[in-house]
Protein backbone atom coordinates (compact mmCIF):
# COMPACT_ATOMS: atom_id res chain seq x y z
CA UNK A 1 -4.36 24.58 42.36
CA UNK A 2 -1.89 24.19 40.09
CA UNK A 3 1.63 22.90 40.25
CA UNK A 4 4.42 23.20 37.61
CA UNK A 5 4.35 19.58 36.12
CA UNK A 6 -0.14 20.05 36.45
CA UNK A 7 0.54 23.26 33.89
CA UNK A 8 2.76 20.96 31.73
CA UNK A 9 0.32 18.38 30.98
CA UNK A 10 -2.04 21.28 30.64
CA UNK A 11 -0.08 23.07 27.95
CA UNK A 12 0.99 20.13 26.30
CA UNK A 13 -2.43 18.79 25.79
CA UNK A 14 -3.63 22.30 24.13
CA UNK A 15 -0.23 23.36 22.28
CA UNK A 16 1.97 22.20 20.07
CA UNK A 17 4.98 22.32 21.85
CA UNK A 18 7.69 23.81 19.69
CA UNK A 19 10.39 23.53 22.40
CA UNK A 20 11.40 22.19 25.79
CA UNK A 21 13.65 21.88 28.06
CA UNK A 22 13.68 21.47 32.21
CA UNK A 23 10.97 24.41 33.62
CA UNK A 24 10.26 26.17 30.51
CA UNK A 25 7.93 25.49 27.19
CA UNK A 26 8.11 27.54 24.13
CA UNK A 27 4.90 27.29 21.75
CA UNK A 28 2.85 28.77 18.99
CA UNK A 29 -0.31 30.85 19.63
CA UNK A 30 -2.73 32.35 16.89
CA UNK A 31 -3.30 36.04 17.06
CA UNK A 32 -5.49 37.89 14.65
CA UNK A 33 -5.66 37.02 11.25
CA UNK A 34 -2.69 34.89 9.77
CA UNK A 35 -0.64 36.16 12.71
CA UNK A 36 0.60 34.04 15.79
CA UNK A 37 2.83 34.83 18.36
CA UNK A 38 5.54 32.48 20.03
CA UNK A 39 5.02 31.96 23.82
CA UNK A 40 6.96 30.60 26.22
CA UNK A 41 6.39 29.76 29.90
CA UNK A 42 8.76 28.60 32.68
CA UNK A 43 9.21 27.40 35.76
CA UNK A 44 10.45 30.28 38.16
CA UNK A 45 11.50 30.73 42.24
CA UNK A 46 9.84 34.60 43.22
CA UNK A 47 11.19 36.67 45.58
CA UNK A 48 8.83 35.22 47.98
CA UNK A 49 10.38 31.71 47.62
CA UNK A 50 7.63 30.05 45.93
CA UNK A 51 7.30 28.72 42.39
CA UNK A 52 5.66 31.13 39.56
CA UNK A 53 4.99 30.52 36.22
CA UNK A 54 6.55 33.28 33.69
CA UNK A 55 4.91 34.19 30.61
CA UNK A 56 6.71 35.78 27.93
CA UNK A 57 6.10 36.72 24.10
CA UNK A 58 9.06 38.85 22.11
CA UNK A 59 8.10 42.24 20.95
CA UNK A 60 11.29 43.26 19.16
CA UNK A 61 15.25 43.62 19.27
CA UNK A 62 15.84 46.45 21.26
CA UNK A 63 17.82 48.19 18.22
CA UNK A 64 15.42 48.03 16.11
CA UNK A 65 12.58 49.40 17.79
CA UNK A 66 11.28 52.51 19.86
CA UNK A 67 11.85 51.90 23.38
CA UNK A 68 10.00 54.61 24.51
CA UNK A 69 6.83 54.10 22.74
CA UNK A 70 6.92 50.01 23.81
CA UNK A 71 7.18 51.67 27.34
CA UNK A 72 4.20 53.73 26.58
CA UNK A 73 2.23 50.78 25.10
CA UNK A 74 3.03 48.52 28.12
CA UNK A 75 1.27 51.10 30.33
CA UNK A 76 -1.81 50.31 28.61
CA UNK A 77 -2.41 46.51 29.79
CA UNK A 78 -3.81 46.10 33.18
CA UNK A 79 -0.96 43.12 33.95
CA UNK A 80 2.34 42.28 32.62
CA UNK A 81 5.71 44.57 31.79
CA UNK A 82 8.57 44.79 29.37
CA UNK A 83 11.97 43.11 30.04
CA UNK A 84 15.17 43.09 27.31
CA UNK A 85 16.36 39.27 27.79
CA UNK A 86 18.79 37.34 25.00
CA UNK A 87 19.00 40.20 22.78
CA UNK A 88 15.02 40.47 22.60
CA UNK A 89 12.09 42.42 23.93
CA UNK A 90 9.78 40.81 25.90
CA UNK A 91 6.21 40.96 27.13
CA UNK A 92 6.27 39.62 30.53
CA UNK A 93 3.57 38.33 33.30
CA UNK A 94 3.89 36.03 36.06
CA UNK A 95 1.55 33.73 38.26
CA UNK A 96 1.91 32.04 41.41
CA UNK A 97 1.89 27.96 40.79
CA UNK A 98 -0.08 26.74 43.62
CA UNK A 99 -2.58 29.59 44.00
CA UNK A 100 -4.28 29.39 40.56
CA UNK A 101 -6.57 27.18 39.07
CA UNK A 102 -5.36 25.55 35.66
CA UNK A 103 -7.84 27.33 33.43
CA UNK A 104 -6.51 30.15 34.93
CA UNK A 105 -3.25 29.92 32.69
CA UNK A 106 -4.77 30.29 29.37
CA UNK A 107 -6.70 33.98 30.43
CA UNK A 108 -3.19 34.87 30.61
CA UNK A 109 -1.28 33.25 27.74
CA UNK A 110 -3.78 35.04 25.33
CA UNK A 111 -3.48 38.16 27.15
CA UNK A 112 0.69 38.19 26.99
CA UNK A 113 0.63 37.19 23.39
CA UNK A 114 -2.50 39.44 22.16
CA UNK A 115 -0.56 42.23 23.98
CA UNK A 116 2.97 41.23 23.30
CA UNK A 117 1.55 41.24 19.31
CA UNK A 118 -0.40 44.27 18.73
CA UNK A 119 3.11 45.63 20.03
CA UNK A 120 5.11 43.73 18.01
CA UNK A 121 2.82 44.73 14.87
CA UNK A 122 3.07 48.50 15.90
CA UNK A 123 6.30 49.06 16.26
CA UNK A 124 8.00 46.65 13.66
CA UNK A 125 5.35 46.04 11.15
CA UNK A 126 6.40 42.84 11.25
CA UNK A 127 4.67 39.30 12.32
CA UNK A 128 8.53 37.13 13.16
CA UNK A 129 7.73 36.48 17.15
């Protein structure tokens, strides 16, 4: 079972950490091809009072994409949603610290990115998340 500073070391051995700061990491995952995806995951209190781990990937600016069809898109994964946060779109999933297992965390960093790209790639065309 992990806790938050157990998924640190855990990400930080795999990842190349691109940024940090108190609860949260920001790093770099391939995708398909040349393509990779920017992930981030932080330290979070859930309405339930424990601590979760949130995993997001940026899909788009909100302008410059079609809401509607991202909202159609992120009915097709079996986990995760779309948030707008800081001016972005955001593939979002969240896990309960304490209740998973370490490996656990990577299932779920590939799915938000894979997910949060094929997205991004559909609707923008582009590869800048």
């Amino acid at each position: 079972m992990a806790s938050w500073d157990d998924l640190g070391s855990f990400v930080r051995v795999r990842y190349e950490i691109m940024r940090q700061r108190e609860g949260e990491l920001w790093f770099n995952l391939p995708t398909t091809g040349e393509r990779t995806q920017i992930v981030a995951v932080r330290l979070v209190t859930g309405e339930d009072a424990h601590p979760w781990a949130q995993i997001t990937s940026p899909v788009g600016r909100p302008g410059q994409i079609d809401l509607t069809k991202a909202l159609e898109m992120a009915a097709e994964p079996v986990t995760g949603g779309l948030v707008v946060e800081n001016g972005l779109v955001l593939f979002r999933h969240s896990i309960p610290l304490g209740d998973t297992a370490l490996d656990g965390f990577d299932r779920s960093f590939h799915l938000v990115v894979g997910v949060a790209d094929r997205m991004e790639h559909a609707l923008t065309g582009a590869d800048e998340h």
